[in-house]
PDB file of N, CA and C in Angstrom:
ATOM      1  N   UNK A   1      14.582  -3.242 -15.147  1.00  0.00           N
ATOM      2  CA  UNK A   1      13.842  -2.489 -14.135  1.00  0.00           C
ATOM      3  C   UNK A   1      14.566  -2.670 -12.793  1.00  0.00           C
ATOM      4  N   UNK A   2      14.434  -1.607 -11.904  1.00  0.00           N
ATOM      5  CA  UNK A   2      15.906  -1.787 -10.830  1.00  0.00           C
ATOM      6  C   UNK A   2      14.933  -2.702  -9.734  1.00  0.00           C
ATOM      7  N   UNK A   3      15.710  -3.441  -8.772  1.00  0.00           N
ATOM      8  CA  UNK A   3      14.578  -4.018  -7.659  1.00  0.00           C
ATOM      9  C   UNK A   3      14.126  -2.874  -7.207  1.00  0.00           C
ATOM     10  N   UNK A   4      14.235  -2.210  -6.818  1.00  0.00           N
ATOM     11  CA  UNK A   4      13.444  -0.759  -6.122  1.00  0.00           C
ATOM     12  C   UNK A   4      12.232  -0.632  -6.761  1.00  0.00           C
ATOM     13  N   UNK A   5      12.144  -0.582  -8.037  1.00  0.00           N
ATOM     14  CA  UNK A   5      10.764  -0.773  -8.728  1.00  0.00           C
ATOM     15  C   UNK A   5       9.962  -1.911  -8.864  1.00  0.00           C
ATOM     16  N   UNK A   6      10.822  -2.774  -8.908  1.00  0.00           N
ATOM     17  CA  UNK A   6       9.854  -3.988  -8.813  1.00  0.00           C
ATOM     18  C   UNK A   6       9.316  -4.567  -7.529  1.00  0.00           C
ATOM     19  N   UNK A   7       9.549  -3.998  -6.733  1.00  0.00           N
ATOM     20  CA  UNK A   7       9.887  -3.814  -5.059  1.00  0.00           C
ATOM     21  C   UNK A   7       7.950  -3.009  -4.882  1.00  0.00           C
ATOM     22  N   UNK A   8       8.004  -1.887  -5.255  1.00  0.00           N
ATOM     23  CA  UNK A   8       6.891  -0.902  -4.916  1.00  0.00           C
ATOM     24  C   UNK A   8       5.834  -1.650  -6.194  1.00  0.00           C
ATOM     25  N   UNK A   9       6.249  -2.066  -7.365  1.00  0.00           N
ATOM     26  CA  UNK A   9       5.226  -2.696  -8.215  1.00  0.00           C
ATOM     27  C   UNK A   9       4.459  -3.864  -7.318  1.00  0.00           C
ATOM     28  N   UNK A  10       5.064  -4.674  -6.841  1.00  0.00           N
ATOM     29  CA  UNK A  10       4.523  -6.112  -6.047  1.00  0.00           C
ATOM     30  C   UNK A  10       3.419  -5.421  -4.812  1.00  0.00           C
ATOM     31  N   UNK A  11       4.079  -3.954  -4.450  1.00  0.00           N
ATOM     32  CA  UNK A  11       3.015  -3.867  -2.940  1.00  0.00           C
ATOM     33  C   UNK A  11       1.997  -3.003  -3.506  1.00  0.00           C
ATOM     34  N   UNK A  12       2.010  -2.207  -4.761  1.00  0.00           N
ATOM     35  CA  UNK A  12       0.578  -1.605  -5.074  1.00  0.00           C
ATOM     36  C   UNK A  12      -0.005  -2.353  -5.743  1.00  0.00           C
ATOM     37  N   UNK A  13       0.569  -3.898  -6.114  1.00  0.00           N
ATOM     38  CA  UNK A  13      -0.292  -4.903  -6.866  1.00  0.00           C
ATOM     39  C   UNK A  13      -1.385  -5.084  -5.482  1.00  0.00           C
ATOM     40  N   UNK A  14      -0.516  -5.835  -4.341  1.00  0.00           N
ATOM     41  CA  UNK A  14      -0.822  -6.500  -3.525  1.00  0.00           C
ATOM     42  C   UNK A  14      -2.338  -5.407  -2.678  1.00  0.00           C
ATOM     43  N   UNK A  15      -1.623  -3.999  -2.738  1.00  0.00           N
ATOM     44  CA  UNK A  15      -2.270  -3.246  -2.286  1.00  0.00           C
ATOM     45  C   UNK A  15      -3.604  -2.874  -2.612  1.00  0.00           C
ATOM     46  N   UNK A  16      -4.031  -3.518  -4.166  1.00  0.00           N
ATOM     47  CA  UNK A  16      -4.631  -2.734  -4.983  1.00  0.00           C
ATOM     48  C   UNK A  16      -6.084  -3.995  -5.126  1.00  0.00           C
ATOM     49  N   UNK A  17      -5.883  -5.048  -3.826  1.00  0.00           N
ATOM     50  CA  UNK A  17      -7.300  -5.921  -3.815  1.00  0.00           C
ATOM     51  C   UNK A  17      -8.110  -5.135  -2.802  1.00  0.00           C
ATOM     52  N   UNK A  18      -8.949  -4.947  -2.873  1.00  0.00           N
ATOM     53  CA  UNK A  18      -9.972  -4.673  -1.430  1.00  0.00           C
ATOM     54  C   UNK A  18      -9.938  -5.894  -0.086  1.00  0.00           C
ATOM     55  N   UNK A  19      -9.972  -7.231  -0.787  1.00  0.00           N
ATOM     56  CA  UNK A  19      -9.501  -7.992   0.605  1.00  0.00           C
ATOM     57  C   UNK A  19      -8.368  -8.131   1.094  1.00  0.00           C
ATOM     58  N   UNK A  20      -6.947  -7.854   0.440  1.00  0.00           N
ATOM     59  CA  UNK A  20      -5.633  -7.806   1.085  1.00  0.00           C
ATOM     60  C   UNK A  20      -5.972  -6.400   1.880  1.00  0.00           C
ATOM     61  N   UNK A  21      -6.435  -5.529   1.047  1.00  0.00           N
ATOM     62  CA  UNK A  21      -6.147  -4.540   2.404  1.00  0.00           C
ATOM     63  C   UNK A  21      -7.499  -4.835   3.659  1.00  0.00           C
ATOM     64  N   UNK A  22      -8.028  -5.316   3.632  1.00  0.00           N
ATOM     65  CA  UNK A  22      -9.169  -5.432   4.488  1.00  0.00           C
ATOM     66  C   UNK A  22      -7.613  -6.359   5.744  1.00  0.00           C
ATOM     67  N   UNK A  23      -7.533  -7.480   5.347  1.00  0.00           N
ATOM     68  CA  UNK A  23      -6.400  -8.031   5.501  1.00  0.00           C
ATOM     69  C   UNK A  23      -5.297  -7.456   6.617  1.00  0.00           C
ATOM     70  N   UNK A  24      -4.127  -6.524   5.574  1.00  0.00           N
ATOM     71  CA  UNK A  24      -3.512  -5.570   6.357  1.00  0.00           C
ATOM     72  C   UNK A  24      -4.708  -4.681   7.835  1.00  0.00           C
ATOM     73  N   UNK A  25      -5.836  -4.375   7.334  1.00  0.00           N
ATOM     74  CA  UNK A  25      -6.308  -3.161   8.206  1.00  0.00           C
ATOM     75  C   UNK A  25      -6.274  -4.378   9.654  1.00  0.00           C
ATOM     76  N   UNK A  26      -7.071  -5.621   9.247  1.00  0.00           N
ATOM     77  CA  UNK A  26      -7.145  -6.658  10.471  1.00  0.00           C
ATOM     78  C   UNK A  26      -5.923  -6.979  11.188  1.00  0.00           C
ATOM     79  N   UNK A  27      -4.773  -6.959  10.093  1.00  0.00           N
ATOM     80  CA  UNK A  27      -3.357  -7.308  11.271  1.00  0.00           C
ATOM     81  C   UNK A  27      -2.460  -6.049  11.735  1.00  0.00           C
ATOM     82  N   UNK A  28      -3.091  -4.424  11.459  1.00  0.00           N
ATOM     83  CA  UNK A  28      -2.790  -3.266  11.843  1.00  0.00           C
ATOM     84  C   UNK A  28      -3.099  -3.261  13.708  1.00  0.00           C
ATOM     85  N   UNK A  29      -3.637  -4.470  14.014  1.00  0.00           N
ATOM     86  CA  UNK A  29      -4.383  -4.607  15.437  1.00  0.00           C
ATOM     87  C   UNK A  29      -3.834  -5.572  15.948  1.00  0.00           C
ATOM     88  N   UNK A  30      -2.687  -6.193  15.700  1.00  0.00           N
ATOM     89  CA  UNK A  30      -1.404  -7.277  16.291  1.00  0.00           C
ATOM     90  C   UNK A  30      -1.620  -8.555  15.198  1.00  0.00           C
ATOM     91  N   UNK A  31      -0.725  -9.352  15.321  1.00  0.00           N
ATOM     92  CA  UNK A  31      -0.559 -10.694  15.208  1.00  0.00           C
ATOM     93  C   UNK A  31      -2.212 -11.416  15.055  1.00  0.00           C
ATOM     94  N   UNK A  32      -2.771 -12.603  14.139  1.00  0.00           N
ATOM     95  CA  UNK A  32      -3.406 -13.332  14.064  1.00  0.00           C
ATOM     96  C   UNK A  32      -3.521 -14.886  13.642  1.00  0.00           C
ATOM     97  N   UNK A  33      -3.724 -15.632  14.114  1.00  0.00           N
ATOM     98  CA  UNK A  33      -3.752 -17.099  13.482  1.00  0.00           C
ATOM     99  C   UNK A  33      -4.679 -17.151  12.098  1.00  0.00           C
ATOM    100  N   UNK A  34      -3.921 -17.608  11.013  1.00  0.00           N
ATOM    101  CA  UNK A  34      -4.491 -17.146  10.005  1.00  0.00           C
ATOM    102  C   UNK A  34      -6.010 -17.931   9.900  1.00  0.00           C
ATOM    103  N   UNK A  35      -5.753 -19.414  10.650  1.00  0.00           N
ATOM    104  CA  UNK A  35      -7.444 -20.090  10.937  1.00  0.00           C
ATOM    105  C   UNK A  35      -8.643 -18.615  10.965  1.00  0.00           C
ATOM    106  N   UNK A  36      -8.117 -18.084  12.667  1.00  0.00           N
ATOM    107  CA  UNK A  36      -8.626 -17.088  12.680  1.00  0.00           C
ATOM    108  C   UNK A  36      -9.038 -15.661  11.950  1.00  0.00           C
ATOM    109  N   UNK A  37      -8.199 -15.179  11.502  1.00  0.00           N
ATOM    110  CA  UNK A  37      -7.980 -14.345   9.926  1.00  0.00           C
ATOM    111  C   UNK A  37      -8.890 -14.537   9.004  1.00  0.00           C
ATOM    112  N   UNK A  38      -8.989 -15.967   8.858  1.00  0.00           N
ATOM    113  CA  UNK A  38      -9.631 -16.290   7.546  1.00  0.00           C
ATOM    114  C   UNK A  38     -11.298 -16.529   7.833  1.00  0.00           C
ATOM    115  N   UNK A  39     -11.427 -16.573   9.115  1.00  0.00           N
ATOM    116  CA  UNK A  39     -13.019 -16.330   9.217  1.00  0.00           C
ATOM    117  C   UNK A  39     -13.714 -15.149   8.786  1.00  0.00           C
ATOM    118  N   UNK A  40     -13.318 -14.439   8.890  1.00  0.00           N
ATOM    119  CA  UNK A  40     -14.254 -12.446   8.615  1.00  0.00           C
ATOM    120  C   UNK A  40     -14.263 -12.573   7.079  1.00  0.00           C
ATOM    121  N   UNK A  41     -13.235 -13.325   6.702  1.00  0.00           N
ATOM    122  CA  UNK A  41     -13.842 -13.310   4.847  1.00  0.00           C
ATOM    123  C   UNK A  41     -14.682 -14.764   4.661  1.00  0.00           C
ATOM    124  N   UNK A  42     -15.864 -14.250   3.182  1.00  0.00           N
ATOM    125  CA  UNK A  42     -16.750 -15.246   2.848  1.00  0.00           C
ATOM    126  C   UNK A  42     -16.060 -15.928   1.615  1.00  0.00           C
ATOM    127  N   UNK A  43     -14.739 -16.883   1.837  1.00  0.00           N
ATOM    128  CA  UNK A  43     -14.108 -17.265   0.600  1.00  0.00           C
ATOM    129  C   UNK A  43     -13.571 -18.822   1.118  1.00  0.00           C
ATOM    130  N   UNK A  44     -13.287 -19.606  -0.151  1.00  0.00           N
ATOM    131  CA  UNK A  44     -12.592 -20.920   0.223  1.00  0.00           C
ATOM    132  C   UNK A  44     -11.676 -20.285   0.936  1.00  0.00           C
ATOM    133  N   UNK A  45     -10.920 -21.526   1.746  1.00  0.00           N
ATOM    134  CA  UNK A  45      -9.251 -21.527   2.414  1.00  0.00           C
ATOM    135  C   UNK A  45      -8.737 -21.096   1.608  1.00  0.00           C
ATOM    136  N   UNK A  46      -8.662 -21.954   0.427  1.00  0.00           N
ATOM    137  CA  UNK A  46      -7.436 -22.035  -0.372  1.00  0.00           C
ATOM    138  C   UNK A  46      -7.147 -20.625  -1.784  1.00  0.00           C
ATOM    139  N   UNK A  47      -8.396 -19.663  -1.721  1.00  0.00           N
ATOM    140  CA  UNK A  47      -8.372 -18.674  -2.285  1.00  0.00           C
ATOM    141  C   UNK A  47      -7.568 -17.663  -1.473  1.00  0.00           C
ATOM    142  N   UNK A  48      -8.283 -17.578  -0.118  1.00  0.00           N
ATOM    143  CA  UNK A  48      -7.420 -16.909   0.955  1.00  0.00           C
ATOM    144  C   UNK A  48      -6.275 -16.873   0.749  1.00  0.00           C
ATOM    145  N   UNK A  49      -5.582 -17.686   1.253  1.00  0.00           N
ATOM    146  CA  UNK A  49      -4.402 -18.341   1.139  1.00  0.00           C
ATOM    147  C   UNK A  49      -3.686 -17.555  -0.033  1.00  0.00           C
ATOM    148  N   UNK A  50      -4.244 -17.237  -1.360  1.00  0.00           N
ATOM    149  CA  UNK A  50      -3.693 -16.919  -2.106  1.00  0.00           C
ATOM    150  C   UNK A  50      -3.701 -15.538  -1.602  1.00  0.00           C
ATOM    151  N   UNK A  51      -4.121 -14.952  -1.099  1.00  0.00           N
ATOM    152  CA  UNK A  51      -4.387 -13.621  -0.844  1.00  0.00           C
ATOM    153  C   UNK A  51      -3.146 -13.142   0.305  1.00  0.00           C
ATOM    154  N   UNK A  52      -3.293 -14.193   1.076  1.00  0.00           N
ATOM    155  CA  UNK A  52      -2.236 -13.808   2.109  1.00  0.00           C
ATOM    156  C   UNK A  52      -0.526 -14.292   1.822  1.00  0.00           C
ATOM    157  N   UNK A  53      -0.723 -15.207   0.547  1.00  0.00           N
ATOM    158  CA  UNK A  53       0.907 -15.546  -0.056  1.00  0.00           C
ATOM    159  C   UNK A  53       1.035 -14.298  -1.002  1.00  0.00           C
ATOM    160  N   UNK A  54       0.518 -13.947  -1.611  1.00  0.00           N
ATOM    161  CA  UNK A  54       1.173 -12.193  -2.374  1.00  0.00           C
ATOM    162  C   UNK A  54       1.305 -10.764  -1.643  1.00  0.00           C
ATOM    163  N   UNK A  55       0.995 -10.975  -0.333  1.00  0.00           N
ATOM    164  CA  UNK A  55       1.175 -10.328   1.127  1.00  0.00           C
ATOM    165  C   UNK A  55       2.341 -10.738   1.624  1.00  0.00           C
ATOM    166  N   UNK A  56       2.424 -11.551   1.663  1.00  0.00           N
ATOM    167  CA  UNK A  56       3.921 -12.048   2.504  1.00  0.00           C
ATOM    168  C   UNK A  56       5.155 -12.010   0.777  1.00  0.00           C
ATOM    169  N   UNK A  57       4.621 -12.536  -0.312  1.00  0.00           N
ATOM    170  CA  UNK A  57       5.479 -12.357  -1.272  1.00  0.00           C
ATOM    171  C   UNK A  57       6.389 -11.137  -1.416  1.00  0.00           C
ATOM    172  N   UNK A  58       5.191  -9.781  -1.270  1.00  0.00           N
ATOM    173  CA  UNK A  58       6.057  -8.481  -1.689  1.00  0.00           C
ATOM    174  C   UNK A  58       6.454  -7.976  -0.024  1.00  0.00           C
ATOM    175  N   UNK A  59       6.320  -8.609   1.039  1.00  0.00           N
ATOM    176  CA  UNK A  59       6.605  -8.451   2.009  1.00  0.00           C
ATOM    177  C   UNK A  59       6.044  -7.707   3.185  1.00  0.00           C
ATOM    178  N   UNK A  60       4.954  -7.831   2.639  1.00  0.00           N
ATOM    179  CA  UNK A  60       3.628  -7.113   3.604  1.00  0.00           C
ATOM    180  C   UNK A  60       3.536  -7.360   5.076  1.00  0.00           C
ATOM    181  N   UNK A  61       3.492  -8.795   4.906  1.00  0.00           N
ATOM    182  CA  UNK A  61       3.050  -9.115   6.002  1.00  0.00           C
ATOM    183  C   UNK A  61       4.093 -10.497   6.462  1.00  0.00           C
ATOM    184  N   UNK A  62       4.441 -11.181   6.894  1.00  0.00           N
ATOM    185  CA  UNK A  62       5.324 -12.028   7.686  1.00  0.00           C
ATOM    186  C   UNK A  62       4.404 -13.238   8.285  1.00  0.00           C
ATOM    187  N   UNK A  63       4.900 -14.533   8.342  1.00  0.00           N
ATOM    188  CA  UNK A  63       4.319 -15.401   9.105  1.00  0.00           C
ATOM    189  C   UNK A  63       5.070 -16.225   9.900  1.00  0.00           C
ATOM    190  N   UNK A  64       4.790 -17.150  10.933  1.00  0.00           N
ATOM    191  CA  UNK A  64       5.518 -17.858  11.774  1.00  0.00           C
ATOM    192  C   UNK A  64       4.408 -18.962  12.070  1.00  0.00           C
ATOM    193  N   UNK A  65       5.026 -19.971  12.068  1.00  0.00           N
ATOM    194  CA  UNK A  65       4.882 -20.969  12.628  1.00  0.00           C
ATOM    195  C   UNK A  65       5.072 -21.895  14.184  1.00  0.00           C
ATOM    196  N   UNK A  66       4.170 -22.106  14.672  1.00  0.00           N
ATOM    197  CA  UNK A  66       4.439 -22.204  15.960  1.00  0.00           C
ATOM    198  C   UNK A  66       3.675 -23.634  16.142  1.00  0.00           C
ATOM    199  N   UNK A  67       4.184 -25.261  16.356  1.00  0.00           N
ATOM    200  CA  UNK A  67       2.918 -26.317  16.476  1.00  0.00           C
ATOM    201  C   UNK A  67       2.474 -26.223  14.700  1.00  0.00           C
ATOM    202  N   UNK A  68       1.269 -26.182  14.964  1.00  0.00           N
ATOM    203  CA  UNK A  68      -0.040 -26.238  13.912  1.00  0.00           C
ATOM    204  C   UNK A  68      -0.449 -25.032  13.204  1.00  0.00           C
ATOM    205  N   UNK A  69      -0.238 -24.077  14.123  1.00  0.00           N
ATOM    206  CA  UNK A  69      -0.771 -23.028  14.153  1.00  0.00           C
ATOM    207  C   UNK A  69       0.252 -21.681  13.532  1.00  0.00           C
ATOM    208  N   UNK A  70      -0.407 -21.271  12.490  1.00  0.00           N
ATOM    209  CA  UNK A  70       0.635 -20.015  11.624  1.00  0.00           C
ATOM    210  C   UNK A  70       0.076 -18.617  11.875  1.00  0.00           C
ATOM    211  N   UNK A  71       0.787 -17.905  12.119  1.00  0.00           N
ATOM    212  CA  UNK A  71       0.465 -17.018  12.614  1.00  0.00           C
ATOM    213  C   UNK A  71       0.875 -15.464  11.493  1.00  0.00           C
ATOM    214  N   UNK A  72       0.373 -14.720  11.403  1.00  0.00           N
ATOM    215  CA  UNK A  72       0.253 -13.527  10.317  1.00  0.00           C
ATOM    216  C   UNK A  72       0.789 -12.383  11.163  1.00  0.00           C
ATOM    217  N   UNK A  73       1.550 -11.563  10.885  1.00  0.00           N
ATOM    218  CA  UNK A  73       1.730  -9.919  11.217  1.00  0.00           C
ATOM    219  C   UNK A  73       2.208  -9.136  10.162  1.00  0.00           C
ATOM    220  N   UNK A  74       2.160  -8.019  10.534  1.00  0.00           N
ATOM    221  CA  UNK A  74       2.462  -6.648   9.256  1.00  0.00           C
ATOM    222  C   UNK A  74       3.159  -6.612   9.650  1.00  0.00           C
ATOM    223  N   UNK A  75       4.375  -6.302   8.683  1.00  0.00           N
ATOM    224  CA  UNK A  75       5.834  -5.989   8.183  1.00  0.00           C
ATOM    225  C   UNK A  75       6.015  -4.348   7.927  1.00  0.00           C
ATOM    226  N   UNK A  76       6.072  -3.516   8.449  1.00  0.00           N
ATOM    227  CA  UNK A  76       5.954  -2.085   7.862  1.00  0.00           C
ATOM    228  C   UNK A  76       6.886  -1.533   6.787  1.00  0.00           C
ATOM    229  N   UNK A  77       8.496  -2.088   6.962  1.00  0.00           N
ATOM    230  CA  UNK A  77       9.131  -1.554   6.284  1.00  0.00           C
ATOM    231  C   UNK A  77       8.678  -1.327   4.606  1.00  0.00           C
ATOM    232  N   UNK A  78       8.239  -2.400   4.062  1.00  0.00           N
ATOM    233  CA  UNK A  78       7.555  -2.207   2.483  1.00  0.00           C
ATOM    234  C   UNK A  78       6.634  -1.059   2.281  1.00  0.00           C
ATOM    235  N   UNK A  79       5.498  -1.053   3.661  1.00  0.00           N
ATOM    236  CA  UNK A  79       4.835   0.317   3.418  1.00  0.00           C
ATOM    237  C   UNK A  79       5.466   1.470   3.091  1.00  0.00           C
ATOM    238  N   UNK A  80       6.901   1.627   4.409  1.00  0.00           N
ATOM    239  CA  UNK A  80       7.054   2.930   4.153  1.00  0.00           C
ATOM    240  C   UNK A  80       8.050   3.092   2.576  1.00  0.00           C
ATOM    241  N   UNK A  81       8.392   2.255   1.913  1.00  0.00           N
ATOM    242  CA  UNK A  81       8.812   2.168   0.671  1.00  0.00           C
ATOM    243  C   UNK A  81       8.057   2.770  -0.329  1.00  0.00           C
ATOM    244  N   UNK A  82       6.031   2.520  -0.153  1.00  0.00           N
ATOM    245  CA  UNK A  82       5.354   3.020  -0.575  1.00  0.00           C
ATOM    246  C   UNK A  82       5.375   4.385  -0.287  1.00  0.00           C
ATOM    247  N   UNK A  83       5.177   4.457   1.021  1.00  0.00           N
ATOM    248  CA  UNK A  83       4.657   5.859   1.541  1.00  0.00           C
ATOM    249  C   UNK A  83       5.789   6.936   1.083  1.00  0.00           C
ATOM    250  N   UNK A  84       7.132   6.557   0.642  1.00  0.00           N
ATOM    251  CA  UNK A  84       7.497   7.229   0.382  1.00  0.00           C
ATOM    252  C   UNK A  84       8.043   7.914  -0.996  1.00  0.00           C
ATOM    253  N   UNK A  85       7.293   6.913  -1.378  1.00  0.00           N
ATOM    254  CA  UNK A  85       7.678   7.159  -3.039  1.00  0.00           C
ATOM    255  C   UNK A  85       5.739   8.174  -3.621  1.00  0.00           C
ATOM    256  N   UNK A  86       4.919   7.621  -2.861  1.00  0.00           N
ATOM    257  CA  UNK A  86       3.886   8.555  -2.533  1.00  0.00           C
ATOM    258  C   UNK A  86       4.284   9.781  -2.439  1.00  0.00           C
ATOM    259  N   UNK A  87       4.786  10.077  -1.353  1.00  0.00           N
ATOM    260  CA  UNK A  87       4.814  11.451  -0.958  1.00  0.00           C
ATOM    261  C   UNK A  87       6.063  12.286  -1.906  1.00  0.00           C
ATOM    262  N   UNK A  88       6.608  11.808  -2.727  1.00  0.00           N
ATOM    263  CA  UNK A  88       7.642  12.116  -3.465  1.00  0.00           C
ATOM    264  C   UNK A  88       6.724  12.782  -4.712  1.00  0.00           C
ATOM    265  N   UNK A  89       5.496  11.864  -5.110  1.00  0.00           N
ATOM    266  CA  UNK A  89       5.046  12.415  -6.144  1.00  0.00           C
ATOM    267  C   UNK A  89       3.994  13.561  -5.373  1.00  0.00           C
ATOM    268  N   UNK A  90       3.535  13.373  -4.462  1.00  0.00           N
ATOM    269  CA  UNK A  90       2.903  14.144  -3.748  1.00  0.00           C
ATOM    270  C   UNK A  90       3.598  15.748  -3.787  1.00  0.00           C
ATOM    271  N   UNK A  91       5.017  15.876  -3.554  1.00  0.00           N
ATOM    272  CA  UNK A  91       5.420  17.032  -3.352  1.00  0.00           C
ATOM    273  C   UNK A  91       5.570  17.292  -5.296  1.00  0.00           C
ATOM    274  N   UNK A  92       5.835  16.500  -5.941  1.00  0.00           N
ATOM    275  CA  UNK A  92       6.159  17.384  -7.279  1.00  0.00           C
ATOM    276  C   UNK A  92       4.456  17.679  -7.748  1.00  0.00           C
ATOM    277  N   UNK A  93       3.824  17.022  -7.475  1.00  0.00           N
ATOM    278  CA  UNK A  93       2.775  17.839  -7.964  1.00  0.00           C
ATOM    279  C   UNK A  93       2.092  18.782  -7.179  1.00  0.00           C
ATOM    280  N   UNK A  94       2.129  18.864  -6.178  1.00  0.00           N
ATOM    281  CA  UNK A  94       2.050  20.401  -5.137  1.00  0.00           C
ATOM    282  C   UNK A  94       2.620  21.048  -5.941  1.00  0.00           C
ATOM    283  N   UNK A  95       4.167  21.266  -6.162  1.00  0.00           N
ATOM    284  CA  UNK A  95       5.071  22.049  -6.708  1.00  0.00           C
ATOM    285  C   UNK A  95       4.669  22.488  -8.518  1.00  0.00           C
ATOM    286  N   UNK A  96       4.169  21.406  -8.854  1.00  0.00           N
ATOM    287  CA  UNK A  96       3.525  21.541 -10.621  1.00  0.00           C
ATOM    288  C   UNK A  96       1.924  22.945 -10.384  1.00  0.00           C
ATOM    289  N   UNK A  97       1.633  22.486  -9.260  1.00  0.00           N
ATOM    290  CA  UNK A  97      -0.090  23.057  -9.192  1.00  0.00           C
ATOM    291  C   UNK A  97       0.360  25.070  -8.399  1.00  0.00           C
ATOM    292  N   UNK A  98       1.164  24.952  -7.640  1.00  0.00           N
ATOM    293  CA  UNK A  98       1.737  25.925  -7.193  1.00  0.00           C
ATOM    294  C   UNK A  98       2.541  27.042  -8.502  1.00  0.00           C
ATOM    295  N   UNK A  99       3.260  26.390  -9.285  1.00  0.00           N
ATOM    296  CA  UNK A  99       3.939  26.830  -9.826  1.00  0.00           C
ATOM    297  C   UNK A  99       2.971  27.278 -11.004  1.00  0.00           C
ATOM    298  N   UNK A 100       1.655  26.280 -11.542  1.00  0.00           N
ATOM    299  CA  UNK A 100       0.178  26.725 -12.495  1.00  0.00           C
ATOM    300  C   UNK A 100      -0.439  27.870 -11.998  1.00  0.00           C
ATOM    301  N   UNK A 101      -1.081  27.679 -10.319  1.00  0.00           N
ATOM    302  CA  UNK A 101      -1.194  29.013  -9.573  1.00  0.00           C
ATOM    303  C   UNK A 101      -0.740  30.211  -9.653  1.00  0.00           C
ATOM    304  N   UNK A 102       0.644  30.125  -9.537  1.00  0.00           N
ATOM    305  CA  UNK A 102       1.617  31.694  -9.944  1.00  0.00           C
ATOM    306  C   UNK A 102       1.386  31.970 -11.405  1.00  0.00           C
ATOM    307  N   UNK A 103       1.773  31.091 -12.465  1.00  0.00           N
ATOM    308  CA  UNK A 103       1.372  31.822 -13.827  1.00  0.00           C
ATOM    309  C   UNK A 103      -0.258  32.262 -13.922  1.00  0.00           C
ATOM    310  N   UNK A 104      -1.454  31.371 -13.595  1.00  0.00           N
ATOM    311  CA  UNK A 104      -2.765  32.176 -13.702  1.00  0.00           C
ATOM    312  C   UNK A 104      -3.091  33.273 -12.826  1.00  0.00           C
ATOM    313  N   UNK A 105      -1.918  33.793 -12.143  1.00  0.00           N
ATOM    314  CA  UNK A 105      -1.899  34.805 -11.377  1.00  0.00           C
ATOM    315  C   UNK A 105      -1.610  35.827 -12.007  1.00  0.00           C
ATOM    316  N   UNK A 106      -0.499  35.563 -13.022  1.00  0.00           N
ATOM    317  CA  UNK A 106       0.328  36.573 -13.539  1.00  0.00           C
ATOM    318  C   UNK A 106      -0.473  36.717 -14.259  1.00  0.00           C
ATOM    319  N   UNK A 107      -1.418  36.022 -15.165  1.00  0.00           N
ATOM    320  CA  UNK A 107      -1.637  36.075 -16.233  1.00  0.00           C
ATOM    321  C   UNK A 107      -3.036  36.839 -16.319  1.00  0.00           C
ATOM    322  N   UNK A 108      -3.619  36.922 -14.980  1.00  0.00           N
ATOM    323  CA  UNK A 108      -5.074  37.589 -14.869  1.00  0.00           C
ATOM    324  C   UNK A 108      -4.297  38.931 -14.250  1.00  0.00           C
ATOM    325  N   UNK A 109      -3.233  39.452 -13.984  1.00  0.00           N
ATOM    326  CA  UNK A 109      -3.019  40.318 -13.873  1.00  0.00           C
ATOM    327  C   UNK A 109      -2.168  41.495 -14.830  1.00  0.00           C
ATOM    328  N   UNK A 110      -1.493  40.806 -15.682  1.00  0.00           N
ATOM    329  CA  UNK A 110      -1.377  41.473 -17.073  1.00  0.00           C
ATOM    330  C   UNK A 110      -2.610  41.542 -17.808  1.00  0.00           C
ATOM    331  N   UNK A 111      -3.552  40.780 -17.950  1.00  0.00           N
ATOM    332  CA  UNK A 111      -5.106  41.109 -18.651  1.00  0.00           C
ATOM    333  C   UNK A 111      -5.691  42.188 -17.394  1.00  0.00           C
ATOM    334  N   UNK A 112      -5.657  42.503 -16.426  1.00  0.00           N
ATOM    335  CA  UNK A 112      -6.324  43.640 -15.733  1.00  0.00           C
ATOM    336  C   UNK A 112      -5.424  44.732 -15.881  1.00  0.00           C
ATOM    337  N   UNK A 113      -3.841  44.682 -16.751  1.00  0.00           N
ATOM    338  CA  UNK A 113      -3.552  45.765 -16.573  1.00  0.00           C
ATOM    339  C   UNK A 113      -3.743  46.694 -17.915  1.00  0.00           C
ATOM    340  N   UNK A 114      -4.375  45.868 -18.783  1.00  0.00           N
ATOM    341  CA  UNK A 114      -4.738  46.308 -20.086  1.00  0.00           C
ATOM    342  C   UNK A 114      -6.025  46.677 -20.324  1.00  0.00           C
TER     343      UNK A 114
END
């Protein structure tokens, strides 16, 4: 499997919890101390934690260390890896539904011409 795929497999894994993206939506609004971060969810630390290491794994999100204190931000480039392999299938199936459109076109119009 090429890394390119295993690349977009890791971020629609990552993508595909309701609290990682709750997650991403919270660090779409800058930088956070993950202490802080980890209050708005009702979960151990150490579950968290797991949540925000398969975020930073497929490269979601980034952390730094500063003192004591670790700090979380979004990484965009992986998104647009997504977003664009999205919109790739996005256009062939426009193009599949467009191209269904024209034949039930044709096809209700040879039955009206009979």
């Amino acid at each position: 499997m090429p890394n390119e795929a295993i690349a977009l497999d890791s971020i629609f894994h990552a993508l595909a919890n309701p609290t990682r993206r709750e997650v991403l939506g919270r660090l779409g609004r800058g930088p956070v101390a993950m202490t802080e971060l980890s209050k708005a969810f009702q979960m151990a630390l150490p579950s968290f934690l797991q949540h925000l290491q398969v975020l930073e794994k497929c490269g979601l999100v980034r952390s730094r260390k500063t003192g004591r204190v670790r700090v979380y931000e979004l990484e965009p480039a992986p998104m647009k890896a997504a977003e664009h392999w999205l919109e790739a299938q996005r256009t062939q199936w426009e193009t599949r539904f467009d191209q269904l459109d024209a034949f039930l076109i044709s096809q209700k119009e040879k039955q009206n011409e009979n």
